[in-house]
C-alpha atoms as a PDB file:
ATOM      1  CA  UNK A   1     -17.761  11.318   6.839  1.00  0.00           C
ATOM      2  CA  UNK A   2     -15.107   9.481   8.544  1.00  0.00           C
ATOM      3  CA  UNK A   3     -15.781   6.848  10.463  1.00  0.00           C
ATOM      4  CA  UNK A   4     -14.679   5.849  14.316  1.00  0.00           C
ATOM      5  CA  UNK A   5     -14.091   2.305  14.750  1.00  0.00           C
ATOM      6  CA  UNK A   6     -15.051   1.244  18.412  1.00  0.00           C
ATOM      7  CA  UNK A   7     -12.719  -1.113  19.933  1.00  0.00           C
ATOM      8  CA  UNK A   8     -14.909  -4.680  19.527  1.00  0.00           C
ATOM      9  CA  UNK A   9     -14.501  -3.364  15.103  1.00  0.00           C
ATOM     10  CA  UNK A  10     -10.398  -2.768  15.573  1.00  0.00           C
ATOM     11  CA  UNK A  11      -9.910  -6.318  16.950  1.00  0.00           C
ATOM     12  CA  UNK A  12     -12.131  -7.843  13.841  1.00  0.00           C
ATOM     13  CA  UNK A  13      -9.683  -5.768  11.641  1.00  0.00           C
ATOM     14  CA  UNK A  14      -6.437  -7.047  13.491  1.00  0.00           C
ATOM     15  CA  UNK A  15      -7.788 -10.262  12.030  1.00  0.00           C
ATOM     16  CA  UNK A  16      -8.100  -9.283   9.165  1.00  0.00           C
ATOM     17  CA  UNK A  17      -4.997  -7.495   8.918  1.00  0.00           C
ATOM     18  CA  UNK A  18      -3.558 -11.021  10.378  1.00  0.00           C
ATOM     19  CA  UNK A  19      -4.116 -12.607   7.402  1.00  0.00           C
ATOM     20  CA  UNK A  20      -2.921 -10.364   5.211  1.00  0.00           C
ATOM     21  CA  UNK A  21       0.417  -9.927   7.042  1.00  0.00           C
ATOM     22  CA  UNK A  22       0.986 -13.178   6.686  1.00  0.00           C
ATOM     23  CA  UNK A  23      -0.230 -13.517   2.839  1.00  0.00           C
ATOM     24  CA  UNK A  24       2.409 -11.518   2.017  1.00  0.00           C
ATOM     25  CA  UNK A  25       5.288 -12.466   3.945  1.00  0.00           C
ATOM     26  CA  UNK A  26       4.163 -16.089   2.091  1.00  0.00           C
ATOM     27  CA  UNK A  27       4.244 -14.163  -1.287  1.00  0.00           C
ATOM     28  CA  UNK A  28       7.214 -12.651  -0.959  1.00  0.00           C
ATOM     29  CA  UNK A  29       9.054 -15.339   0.115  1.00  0.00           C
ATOM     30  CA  UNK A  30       8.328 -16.983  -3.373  1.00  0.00           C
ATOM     31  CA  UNK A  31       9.517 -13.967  -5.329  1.00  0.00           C
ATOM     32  CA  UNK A  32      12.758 -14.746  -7.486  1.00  0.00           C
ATOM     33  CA  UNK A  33      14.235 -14.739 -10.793  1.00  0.00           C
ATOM     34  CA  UNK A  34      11.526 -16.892 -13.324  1.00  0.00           C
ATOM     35  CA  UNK A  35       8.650 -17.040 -11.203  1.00  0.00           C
ATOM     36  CA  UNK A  36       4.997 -15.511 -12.645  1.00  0.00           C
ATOM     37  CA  UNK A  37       2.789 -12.694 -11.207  1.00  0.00           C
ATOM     38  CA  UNK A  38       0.419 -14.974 -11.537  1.00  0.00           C
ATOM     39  CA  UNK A  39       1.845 -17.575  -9.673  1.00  0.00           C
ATOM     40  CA  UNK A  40       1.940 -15.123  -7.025  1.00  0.00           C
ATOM     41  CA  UNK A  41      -1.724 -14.198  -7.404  1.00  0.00           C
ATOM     42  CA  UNK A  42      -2.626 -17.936  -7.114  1.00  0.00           C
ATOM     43  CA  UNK A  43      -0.435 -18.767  -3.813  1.00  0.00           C
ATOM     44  CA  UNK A  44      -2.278 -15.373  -2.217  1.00  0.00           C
ATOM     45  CA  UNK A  45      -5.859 -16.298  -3.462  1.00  0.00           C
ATOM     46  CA  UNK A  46      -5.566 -19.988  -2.021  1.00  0.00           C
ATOM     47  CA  UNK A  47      -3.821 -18.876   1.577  1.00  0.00           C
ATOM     48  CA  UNK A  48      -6.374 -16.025   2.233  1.00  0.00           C
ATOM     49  CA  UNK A  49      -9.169 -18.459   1.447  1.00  0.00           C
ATOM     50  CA  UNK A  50      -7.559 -21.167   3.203  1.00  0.00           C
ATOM     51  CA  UNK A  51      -7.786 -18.633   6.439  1.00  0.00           C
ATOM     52  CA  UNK A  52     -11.312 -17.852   6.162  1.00  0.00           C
ATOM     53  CA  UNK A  53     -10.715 -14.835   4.547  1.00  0.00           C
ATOM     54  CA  UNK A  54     -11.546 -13.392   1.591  1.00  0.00           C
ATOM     55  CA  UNK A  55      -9.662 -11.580  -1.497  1.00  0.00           C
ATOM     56  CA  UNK A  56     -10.924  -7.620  -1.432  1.00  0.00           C
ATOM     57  CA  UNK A  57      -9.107  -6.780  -4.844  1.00  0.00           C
ATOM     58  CA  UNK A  58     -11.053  -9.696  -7.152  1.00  0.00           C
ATOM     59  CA  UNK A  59     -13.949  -7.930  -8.337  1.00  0.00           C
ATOM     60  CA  UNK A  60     -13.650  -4.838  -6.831  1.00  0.00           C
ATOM     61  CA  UNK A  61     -14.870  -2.396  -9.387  1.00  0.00           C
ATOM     62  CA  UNK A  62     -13.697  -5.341 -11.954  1.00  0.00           C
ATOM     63  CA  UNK A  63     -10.173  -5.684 -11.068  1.00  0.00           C
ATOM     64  CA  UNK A  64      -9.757  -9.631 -12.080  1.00  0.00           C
ATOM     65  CA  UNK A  65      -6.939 -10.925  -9.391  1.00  0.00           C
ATOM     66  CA  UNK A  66      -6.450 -11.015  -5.732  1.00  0.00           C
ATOM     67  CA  UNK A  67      -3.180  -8.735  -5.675  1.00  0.00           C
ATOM     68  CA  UNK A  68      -1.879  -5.715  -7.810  1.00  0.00           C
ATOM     69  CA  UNK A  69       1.776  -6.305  -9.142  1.00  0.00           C
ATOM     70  CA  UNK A  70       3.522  -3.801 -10.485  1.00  0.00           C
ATOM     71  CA  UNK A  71       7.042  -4.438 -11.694  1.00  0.00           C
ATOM     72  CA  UNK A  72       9.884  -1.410 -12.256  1.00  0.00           C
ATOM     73  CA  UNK A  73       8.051   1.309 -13.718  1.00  0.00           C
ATOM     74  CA  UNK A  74       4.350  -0.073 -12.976  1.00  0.00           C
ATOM     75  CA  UNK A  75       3.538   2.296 -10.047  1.00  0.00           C
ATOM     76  CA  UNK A  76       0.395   0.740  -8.797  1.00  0.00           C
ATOM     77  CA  UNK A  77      -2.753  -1.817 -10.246  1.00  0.00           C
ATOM     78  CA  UNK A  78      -0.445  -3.993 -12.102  1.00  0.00           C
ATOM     79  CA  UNK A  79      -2.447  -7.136 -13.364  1.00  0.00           C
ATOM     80  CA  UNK A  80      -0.698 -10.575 -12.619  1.00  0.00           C
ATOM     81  CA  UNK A  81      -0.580 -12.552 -15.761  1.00  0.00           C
ATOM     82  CA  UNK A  82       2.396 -14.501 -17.591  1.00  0.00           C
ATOM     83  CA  UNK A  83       5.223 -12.110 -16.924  1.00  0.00           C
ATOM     84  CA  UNK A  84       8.333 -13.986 -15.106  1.00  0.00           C
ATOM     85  CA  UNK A  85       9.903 -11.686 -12.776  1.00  0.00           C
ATOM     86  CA  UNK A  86      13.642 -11.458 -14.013  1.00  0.00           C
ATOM     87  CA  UNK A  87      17.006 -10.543 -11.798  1.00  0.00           C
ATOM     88  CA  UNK A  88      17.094  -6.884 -10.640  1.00  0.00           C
ATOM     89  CA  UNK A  89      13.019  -6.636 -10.895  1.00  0.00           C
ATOM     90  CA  UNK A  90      11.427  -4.166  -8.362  1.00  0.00           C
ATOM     91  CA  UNK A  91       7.653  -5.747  -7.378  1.00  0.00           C
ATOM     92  CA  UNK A  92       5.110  -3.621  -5.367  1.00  0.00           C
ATOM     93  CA  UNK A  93       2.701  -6.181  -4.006  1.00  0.00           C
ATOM     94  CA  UNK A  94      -0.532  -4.824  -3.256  1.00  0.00           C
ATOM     95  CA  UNK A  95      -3.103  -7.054  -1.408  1.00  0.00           C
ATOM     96  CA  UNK A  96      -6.254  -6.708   0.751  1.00  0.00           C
ATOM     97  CA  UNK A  97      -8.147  -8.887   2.916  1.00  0.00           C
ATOM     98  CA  UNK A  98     -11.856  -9.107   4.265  1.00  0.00           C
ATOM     99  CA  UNK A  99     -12.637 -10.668   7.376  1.00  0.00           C
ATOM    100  CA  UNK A 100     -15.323 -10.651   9.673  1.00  0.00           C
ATOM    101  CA  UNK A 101     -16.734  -8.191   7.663  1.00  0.00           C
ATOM    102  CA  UNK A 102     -13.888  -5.343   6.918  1.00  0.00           C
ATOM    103  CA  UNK A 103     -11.348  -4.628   5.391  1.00  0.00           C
ATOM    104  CA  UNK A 104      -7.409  -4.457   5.638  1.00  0.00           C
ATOM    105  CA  UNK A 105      -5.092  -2.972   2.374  1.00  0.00           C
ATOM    106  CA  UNK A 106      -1.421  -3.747   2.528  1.00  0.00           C
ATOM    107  CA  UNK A 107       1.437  -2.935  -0.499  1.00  0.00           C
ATOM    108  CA  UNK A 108       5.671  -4.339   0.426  1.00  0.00           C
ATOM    109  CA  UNK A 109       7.830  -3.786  -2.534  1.00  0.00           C
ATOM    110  CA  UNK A 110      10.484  -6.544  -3.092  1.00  0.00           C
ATOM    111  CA  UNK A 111      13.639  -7.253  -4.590  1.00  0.00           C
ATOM    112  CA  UNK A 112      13.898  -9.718  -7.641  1.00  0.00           C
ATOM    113  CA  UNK A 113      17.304 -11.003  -7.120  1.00  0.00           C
ATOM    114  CA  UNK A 114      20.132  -8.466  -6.640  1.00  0.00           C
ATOM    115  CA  UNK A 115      18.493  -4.957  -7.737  1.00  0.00           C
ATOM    116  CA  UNK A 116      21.049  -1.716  -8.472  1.00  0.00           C
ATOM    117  CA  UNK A 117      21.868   0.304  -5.720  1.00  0.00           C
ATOM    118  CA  UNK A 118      19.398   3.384  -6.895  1.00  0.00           C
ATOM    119  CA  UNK A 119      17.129   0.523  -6.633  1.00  0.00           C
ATOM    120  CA  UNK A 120      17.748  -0.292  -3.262  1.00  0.00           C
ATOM    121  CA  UNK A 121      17.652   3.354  -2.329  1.00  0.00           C
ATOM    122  CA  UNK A 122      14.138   4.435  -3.943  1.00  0.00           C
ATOM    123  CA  UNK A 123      12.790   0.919  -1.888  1.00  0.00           C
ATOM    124  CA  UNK A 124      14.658   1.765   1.407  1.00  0.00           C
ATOM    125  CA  UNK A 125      13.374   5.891   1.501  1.00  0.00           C
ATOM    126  CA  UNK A 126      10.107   4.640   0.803  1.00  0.00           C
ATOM    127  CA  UNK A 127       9.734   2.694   3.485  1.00  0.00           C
ATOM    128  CA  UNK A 128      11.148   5.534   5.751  1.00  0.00           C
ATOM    129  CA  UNK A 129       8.572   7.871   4.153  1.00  0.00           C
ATOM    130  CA  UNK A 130       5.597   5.303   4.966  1.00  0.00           C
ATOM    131  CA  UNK A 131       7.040   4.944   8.798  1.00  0.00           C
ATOM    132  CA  UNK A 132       7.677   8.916   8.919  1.00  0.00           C
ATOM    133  CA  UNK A 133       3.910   9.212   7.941  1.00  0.00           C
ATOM    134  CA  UNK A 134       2.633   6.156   9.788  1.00  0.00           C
ATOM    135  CA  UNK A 135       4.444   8.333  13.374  1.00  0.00           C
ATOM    136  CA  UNK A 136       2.114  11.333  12.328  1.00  0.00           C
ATOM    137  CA  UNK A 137      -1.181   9.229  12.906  1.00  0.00           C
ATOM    138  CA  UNK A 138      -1.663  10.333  16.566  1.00  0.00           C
ATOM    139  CA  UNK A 139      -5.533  11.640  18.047  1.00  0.00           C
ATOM    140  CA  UNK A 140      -5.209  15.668  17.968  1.00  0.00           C
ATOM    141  CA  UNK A 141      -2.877  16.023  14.610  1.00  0.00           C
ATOM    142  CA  UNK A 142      -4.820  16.729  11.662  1.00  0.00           C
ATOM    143  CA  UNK A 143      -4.862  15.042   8.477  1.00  0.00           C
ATOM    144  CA  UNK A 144      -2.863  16.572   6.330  1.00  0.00           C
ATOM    145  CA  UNK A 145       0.208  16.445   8.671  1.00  0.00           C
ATOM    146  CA  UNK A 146       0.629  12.763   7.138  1.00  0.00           C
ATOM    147  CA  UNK A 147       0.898  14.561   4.106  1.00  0.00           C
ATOM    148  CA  UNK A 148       3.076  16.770   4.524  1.00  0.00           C
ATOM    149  CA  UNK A 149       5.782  14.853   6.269  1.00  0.00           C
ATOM    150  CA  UNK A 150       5.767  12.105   3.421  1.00  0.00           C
ATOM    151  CA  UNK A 151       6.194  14.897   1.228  1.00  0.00           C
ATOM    152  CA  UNK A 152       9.121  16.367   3.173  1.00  0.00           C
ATOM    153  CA  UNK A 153      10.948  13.397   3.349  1.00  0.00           C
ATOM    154  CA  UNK A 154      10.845  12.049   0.440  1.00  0.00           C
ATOM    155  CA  UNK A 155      11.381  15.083  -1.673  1.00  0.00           C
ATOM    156  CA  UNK A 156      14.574  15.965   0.478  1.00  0.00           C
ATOM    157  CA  UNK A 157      16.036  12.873  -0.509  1.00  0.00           C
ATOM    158  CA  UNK A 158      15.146  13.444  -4.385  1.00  0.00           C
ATOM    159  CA  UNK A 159      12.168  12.063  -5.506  1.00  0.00           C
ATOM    160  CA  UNK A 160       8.635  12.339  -6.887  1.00  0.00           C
ATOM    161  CA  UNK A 161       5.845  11.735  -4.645  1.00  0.00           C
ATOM    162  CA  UNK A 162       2.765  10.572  -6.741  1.00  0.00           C
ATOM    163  CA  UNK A 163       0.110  13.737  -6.303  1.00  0.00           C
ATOM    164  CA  UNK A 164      -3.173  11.682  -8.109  1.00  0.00           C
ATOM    165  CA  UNK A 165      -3.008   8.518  -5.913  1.00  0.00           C
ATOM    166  CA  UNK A 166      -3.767   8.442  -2.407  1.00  0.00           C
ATOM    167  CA  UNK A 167      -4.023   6.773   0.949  1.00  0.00           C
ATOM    168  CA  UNK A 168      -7.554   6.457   2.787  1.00  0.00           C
ATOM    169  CA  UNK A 169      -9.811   5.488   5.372  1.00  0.00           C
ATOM    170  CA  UNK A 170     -10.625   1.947   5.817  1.00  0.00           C
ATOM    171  CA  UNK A 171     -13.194  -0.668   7.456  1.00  0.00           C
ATOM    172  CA  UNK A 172     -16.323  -1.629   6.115  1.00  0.00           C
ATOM    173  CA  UNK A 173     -15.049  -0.238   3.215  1.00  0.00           C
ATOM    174  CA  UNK A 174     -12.032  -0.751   1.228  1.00  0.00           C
ATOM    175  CA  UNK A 175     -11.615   3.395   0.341  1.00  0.00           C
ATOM    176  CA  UNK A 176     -13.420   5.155   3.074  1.00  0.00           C
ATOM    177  CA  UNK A 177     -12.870   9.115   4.323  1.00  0.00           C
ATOM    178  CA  UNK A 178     -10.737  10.499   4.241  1.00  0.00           C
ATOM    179  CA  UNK A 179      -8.661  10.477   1.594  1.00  0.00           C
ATOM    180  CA  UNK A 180      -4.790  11.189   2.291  1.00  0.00           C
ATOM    181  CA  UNK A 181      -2.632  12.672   0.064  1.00  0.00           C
ATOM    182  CA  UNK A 182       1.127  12.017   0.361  1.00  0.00           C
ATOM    183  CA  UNK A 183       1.406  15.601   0.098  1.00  0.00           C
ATOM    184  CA  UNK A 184       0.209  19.205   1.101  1.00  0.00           C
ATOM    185  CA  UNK A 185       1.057  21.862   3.784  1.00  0.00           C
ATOM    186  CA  UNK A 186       1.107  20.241   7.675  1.00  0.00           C
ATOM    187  CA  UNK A 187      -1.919  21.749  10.235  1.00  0.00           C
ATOM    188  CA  UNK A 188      -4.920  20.985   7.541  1.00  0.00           C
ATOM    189  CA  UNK A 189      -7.592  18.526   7.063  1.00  0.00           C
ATOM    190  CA  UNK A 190      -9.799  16.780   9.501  1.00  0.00           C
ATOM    191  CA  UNK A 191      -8.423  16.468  13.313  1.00  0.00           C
ATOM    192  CA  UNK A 192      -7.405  12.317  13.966  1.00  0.00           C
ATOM    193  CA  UNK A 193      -9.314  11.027  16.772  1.00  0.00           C
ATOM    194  CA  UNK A 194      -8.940   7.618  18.337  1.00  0.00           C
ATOM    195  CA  UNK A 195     -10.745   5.381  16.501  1.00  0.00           C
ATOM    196  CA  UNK A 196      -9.911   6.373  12.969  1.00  0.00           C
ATOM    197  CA  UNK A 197      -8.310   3.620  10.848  1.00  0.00           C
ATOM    198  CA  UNK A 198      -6.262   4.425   7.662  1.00  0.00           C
ATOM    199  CA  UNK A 199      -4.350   3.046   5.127  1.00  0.00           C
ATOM    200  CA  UNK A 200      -1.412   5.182   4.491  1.00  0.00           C
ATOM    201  CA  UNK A 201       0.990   4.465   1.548  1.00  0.00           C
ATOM    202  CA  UNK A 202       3.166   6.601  -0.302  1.00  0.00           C
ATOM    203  CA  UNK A 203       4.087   5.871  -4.009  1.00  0.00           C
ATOM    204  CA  UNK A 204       7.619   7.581  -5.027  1.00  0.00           C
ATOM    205  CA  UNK A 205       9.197   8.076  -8.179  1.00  0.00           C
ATOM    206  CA  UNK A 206      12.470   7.936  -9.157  1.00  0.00           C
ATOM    207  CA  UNK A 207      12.100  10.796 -12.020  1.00  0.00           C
ATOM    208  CA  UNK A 208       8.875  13.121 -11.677  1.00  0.00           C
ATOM    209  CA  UNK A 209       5.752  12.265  -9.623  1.00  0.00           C
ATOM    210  CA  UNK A 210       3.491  12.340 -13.334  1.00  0.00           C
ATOM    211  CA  UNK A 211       1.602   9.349 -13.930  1.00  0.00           C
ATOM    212  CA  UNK A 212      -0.276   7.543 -17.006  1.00  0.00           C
ATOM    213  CA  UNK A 213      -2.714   4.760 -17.061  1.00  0.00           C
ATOM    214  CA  UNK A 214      -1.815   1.794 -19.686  1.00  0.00           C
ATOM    215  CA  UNK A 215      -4.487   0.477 -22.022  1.00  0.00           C
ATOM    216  CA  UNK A 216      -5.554  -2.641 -19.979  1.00  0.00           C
ATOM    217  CA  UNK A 217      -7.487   0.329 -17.786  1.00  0.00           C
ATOM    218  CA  UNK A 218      -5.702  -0.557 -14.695  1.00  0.00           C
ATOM    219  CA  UNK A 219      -1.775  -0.404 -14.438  1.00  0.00           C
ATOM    220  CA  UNK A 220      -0.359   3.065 -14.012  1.00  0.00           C
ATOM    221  CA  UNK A 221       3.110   3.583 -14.850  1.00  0.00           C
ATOM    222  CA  UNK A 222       5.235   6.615 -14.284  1.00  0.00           C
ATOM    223  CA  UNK A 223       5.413   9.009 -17.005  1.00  0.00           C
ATOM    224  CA  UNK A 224       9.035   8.874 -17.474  1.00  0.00           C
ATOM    225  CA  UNK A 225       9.621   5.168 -17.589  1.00  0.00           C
ATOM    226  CA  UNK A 226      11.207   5.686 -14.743  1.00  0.00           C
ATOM    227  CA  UNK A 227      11.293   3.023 -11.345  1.00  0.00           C
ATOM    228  CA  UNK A 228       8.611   3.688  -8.272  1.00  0.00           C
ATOM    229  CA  UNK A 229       8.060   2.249  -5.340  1.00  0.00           C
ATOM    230  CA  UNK A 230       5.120   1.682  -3.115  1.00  0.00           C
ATOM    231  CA  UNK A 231       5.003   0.322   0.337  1.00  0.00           C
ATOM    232  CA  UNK A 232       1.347   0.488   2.295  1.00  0.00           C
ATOM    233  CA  UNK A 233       0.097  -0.404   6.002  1.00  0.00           C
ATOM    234  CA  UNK A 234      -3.387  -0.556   7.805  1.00  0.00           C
ATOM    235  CA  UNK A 235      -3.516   1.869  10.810  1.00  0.00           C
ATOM    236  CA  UNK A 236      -5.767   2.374  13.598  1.00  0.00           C
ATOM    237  CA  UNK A 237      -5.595   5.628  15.790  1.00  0.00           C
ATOM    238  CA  UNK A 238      -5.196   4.425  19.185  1.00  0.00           C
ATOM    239  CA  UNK A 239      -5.139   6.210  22.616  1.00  0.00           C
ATOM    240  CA  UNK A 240      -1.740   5.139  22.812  1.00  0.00           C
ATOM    241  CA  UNK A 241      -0.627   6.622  19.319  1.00  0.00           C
ATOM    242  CA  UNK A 242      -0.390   4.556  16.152  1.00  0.00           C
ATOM    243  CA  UNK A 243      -1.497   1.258  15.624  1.00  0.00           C
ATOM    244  CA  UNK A 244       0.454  -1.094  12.976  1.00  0.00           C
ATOM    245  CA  UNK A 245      -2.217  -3.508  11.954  1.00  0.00           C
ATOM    246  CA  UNK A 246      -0.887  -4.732   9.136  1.00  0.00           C
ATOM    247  CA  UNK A 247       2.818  -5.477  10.737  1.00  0.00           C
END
């Protein structure tokens, strides 16, 4: 069942959504050449904390650290340990914040120094694909018209869209209804009404969308060894079309 926020519940998640904004502007600010993903994972810990928030990744379902960072070909899950980021390093920074009792989910991919210019290109039409989908989350289109114009998009520019991973619902909940593909055929699905809040967030693929999951149980790479990228925002359905709460 999907559930409608009532306005009172969307301003506690703005706050929430707040905090993460501004955890990760702070973490990626630190990202360069030499520094650890765990480094990163302690800065993000301490500053949500410091807000009055709390870390929704650490202990959810046993994931050990407040952020997912997944480097190159690490699509999504990634597990911030030793590793020092080196020059031309693509990070997806995944991080999620409770507050006042819900939840906000938020992924920017970064640049590790100067990155190649395919780099630069998967990171840029990902971006476009999350802000082409983010423009479809308006009361009376259905579900599945997110979908399909991630799909669209990034596809006609040449590259895999991730089929087994998906965006969602959010709120009380980190993974609510329902969940949202970043692909499928437009007009399908559940009908958006005001109220709804999701977290949309395509995951493309330089090579083919296929997927594995590494031993650690957590980090999923792409199949091919080939770069992805993964950019995420919290969005509420407003009366007045789509609501950014994460920017």
């Amino acid at each position: 069942m999907i559930k409608i926020k009532t306005d009172a519940e969307i301003e506690l998640m703005r706050q929430s959504a707040s905090i993460l904004r501004e955890t990760l502007l702070i973490v990626g600010e630190l990202i360069k050449p030499g520094i650890t993903t765990a480094k990163l994972d302690k800065v993000a810990e301490e500053f949500i904390r410091s807000k009055g928030g709390e870390p929704a990744f650490k202990g959810y379902q046993g994931f050990p650290a407040t952020i997912c960072a997944s480097v190159n070909e690490e699509v999504v899950h990634g597990i911030p340990g030793t590793r020092e980021l080196v020059d031309g390093d693509l990070i997806g920074v995944d991080c999620g914040v409770i507050k006042n009792g819900f939840y906000s989910d938020s992924t920017r991919s970064f640049a590790v120094g100067k990155i190649s210019p395919d780099a630069e290109r998967l990171m840029k039409v990902t971006k476009e694909a999350l802000d082409i989908g983010l423009d479809k989350v308006r009361a009376g289109n259905r579900v599945s018209d997110i979908s399909h114009a991630i799909q669209e998009y990034a596809e006609g520019k040449g590259y895999g869209v991730v089929r087994q991973l998906t965006g969602h619902g959010v709120g009380k909940e980190l993974h609510e209804d329902p969940q949202i593909p970043n692909f499928g055929p437009p007009g399908t699905g559940p009908v958006i009404k005001v109220g709804m809040v999701f977290a949309i967030e395509p995951m493309l693929n330089e090579g083919v969308e296929d997927i594995r999951t590494l031993a650690d149980g957590w980090t999923i790479i792409t199949r091919d060894g080939k770069l992805s990228c993964h950019f995420e925002d919290t969005v509420a359905v407003t009366e007045n079309g789509p609501e950014i709460l994460t920017r």
